[in-house]
N, C-alpha and C. Protein backbone atom coordinates (compact mmCIF):
# COMPACT_ATOMS: atom_id res chain seq x y z
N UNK A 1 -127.34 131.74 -38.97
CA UNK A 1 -128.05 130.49 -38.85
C UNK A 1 -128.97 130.58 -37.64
N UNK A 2 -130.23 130.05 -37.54
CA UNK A 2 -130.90 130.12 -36.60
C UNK A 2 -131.41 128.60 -36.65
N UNK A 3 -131.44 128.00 -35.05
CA UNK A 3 -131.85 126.79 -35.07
C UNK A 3 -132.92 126.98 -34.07
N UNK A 4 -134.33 125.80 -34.65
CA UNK A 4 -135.18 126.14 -33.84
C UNK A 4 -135.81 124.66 -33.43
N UNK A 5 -136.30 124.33 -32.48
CA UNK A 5 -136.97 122.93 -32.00
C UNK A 5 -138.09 122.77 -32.38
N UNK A 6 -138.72 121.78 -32.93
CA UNK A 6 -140.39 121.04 -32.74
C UNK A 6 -140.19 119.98 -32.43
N UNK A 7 -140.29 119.76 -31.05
CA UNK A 7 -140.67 118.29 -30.96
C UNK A 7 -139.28 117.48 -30.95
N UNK A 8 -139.03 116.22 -32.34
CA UNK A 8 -138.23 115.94 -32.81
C UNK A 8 -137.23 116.43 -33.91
N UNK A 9 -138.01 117.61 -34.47
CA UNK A 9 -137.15 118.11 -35.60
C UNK A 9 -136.41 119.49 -35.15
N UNK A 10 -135.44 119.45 -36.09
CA UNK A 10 -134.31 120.60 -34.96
C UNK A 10 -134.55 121.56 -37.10
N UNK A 11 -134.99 122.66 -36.96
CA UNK A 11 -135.16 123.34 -38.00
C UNK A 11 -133.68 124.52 -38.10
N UNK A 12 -133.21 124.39 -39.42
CA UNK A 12 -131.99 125.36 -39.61
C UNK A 12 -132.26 126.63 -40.49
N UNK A 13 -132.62 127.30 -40.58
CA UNK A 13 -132.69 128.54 -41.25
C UNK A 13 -131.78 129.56 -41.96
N UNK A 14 -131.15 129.26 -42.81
CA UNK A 14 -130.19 130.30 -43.32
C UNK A 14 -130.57 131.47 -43.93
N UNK A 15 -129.69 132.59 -43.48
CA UNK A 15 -130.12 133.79 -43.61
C UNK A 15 -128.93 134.32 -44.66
N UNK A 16 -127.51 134.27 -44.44
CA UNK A 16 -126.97 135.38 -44.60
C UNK A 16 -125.33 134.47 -44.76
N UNK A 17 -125.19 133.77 -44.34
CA UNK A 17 -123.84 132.92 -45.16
C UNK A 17 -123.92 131.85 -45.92
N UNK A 18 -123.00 131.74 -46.46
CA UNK A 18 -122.57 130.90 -47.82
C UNK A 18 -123.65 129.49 -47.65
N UNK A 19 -123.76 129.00 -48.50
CA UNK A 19 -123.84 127.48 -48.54
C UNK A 19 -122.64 126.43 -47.89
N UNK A 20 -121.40 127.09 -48.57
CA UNK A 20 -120.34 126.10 -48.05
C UNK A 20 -120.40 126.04 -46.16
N UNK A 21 -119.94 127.53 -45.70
CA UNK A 21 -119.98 127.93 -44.26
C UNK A 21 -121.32 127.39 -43.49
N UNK A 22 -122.37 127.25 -43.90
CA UNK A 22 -123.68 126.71 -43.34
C UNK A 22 -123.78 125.18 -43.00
N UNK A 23 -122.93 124.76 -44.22
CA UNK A 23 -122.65 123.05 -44.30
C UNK A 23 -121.78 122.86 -43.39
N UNK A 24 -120.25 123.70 -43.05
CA UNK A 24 -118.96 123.55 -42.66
C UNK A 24 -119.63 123.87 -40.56
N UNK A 25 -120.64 125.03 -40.57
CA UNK A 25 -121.31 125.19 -39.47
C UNK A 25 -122.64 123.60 -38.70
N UNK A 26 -123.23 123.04 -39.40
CA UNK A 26 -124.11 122.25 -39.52
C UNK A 26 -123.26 120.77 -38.57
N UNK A 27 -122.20 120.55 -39.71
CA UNK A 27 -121.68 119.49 -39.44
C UNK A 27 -120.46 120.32 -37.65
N UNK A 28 -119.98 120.77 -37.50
CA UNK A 28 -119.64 121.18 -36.41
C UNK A 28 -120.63 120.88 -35.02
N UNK A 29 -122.00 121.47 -35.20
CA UNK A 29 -122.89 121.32 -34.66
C UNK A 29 -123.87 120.34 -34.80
N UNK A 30 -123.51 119.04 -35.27
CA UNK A 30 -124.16 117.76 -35.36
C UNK A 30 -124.55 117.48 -34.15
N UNK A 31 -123.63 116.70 -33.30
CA UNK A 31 -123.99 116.39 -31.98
C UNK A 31 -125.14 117.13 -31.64
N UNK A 32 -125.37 118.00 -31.55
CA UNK A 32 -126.34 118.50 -30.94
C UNK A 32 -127.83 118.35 -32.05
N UNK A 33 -128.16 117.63 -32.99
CA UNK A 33 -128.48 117.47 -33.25
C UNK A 33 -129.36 116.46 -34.01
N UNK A 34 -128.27 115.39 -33.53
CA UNK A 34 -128.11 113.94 -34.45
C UNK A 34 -129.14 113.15 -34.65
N UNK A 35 -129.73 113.27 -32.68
CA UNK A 35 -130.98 112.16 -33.08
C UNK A 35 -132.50 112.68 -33.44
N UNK A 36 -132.35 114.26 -33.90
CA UNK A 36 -133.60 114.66 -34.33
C UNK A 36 -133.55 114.45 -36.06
N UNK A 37 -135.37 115.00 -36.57
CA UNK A 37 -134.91 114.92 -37.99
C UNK A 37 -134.68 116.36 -38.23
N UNK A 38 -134.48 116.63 -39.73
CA UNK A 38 -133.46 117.89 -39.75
C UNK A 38 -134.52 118.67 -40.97
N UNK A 39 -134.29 119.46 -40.86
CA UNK A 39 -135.26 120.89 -41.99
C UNK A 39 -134.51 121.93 -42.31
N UNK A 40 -133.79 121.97 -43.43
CA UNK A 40 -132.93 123.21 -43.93
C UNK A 40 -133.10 124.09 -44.48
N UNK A 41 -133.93 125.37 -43.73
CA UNK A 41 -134.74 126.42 -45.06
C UNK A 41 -133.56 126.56 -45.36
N UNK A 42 -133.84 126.95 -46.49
CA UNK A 42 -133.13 127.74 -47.30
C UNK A 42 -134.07 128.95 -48.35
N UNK A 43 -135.26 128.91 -47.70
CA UNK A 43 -135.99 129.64 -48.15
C UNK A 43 -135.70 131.19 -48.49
N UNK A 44 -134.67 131.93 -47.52
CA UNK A 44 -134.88 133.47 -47.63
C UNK A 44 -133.06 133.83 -48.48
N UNK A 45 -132.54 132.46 -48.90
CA UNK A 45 -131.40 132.97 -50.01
C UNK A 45 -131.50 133.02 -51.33
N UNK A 46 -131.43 134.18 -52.13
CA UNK A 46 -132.00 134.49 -53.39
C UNK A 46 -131.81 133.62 -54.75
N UNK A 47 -130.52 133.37 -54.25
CA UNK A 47 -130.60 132.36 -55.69
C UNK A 47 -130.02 130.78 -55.48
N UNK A 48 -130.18 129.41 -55.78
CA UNK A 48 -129.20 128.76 -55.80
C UNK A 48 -128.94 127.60 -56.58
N UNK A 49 -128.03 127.12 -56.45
CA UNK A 49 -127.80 126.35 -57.69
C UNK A 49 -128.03 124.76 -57.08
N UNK A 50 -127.51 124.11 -57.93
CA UNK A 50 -127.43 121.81 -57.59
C UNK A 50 -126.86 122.24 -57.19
N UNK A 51 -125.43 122.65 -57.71
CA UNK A 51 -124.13 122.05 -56.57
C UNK A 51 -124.15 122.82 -55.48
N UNK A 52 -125.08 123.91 -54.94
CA UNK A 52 -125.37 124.35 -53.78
C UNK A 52 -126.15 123.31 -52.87
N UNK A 53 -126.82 122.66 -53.30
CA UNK A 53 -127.69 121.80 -52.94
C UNK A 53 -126.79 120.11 -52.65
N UNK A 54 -125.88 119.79 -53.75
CA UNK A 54 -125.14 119.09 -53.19
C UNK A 54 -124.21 119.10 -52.32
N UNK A 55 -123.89 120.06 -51.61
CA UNK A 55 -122.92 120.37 -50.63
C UNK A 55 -123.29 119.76 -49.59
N UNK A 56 -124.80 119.76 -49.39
CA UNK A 56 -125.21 118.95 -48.28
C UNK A 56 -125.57 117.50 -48.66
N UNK A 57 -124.99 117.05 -49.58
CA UNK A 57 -125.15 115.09 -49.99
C UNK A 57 -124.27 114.26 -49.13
N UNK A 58 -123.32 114.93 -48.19
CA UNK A 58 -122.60 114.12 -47.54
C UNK A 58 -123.38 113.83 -45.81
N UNK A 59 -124.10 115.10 -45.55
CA UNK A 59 -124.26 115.40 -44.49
C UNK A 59 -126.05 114.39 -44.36
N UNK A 60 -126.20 115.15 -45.55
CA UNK A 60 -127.78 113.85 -45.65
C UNK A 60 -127.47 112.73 -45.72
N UNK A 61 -127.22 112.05 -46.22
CA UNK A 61 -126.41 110.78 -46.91
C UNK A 61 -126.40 109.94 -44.89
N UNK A 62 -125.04 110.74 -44.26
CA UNK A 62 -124.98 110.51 -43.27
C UNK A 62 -126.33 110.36 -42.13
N UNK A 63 -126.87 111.12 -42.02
CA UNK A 63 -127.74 111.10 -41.34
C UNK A 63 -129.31 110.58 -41.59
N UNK A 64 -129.33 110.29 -42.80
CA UNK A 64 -130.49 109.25 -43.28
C UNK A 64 -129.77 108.14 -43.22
N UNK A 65 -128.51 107.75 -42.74
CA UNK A 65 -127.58 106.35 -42.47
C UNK A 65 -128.22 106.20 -40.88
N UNK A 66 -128.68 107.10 -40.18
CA UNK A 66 -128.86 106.67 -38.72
C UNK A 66 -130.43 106.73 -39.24
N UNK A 67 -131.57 106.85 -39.57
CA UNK A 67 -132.92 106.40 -39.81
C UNK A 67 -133.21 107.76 -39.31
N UNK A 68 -132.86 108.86 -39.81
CA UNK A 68 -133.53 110.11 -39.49
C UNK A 68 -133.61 110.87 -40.49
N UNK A 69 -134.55 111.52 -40.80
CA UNK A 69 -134.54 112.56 -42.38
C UNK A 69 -134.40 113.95 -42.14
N UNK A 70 -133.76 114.33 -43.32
CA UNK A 70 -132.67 115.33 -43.85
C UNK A 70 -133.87 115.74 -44.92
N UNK A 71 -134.44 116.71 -44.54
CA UNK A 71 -134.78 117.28 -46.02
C UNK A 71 -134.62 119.18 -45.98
N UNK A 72 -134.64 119.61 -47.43
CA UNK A 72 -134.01 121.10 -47.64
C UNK A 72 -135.05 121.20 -48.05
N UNK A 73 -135.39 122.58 -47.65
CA UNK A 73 -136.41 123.34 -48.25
C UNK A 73 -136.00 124.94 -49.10
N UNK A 74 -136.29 124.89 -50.44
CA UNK A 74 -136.13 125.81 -51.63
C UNK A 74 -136.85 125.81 -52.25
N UNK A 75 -137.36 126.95 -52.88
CA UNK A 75 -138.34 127.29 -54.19
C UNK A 75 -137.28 127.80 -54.97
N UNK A 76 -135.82 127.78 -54.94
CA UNK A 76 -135.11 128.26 -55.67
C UNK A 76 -134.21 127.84 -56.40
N UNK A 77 -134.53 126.08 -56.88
CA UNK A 77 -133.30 125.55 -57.41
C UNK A 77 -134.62 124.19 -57.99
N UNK A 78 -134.11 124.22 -59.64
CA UNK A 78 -135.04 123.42 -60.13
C UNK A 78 -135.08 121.56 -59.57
N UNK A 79 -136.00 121.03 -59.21
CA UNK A 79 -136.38 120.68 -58.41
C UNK A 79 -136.35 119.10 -59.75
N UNK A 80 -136.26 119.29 -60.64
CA UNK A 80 -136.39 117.96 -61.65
C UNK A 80 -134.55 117.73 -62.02
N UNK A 81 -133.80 118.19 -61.27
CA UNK A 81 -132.13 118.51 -61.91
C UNK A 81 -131.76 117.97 -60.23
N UNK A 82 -132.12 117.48 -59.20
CA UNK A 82 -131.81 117.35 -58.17
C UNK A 82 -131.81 115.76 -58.10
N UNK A 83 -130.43 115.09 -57.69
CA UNK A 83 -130.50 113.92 -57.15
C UNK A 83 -131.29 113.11 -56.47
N UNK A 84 -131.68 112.07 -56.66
CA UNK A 84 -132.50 111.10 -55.63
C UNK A 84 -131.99 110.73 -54.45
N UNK A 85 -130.95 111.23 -54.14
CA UNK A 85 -130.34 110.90 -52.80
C UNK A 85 -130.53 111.82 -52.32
N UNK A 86 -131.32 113.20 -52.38
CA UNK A 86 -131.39 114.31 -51.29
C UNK A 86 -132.81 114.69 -51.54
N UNK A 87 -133.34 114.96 -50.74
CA UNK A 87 -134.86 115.51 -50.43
C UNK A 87 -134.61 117.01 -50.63
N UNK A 88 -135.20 117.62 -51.83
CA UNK A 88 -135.36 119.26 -51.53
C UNK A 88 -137.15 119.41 -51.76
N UNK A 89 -137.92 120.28 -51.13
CA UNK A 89 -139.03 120.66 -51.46
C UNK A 89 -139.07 121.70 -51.31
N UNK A 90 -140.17 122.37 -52.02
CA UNK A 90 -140.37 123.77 -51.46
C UNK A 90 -141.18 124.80 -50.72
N UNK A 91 -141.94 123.94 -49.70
CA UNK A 91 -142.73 124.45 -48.30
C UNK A 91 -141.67 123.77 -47.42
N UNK A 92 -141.97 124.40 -46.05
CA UNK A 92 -141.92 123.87 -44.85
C UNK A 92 -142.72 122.93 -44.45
N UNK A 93 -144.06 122.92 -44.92
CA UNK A 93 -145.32 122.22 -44.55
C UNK A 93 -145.00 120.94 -45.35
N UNK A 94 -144.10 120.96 -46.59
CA UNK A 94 -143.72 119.65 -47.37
C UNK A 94 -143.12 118.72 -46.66
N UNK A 95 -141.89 119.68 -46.20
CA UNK A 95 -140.73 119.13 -44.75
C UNK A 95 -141.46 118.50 -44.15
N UNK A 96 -142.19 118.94 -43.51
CA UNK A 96 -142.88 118.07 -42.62
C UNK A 96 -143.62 116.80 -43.07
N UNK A 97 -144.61 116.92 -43.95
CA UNK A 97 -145.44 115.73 -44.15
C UNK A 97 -144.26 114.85 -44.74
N UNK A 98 -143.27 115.11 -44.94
CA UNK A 98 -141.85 113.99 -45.92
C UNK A 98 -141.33 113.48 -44.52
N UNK A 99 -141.13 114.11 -43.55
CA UNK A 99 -140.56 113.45 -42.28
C UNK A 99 -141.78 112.57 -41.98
N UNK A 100 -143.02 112.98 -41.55
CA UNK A 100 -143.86 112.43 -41.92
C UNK A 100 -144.06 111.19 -41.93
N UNK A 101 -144.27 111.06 -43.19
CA UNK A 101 -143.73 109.96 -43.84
C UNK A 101 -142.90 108.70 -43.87
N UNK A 102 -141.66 109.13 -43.57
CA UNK A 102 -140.51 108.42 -43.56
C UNK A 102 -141.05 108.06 -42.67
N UNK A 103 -141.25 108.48 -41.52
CA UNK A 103 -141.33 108.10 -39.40
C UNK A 103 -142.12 106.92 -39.87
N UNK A 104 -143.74 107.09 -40.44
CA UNK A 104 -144.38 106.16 -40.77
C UNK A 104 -143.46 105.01 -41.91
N UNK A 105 -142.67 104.82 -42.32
CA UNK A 105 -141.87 104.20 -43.05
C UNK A 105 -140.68 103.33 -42.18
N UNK A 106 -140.73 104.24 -41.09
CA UNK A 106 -139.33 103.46 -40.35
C UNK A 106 -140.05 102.73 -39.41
N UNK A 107 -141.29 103.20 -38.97
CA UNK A 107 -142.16 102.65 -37.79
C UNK A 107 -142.44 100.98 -38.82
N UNK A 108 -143.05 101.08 -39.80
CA UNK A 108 -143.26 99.70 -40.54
C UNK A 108 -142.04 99.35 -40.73
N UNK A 109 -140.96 99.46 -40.98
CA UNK A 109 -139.25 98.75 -41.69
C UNK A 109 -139.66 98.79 -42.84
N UNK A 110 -139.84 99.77 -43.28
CA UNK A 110 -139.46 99.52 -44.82
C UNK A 110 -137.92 100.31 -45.25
């Protein structure tokens, strides 16, 4: 796992362990992360599935509960089969304009 700073967003990068262990690592290392928004490549793991993708519905869920966004980034998991309760896209540059977004969304109260 590699974590990296911009600003407000704390970026997670998985390379090389599980989905489950990344989630089970993530949430360990919350605190240190809580009041930024969050970016989960998942860009450089070869294949993955929904319920890879839902593993992290508890951890988003949570943390779009404090007004901060959670979004995953994949080109590798069909993108029309994914819940409305989790943000996946598939740039980094998406990540961003979706945090984006929201900021401008929380700045008005909607």
């Amino acid at each position: 796992m590699i974590l990296d700073q911009d600003g407000n967003i704390s970026i997670i990068t998985q390379e090389k362990a599980t989905i489950v262990e990344l989630v089970k690592k993530i949430q360990s290392l919350y605190p240190k992360f809580k009041n930024n928004n969050i970016i989960v490549s998942l860009s450089t793991l070869r294949a993955l599935t929904i319920q890879d993708i839902l593993e992290f519905l508890e951890l988003s869920n949570t943390h779009r509960a404090s007004k901060q966004s959670f979004v995953i980034v994949s080109d590798k998991v069909n993108l029309d089969e994914v819940p409305d309760e989790i943000i996946v896209v598939p740039t980094v540059q998406e990540a961003y304009d979706i945090i984006e977004m929201e900021d401008m969304e929380r700045d008005l109260d909607f």
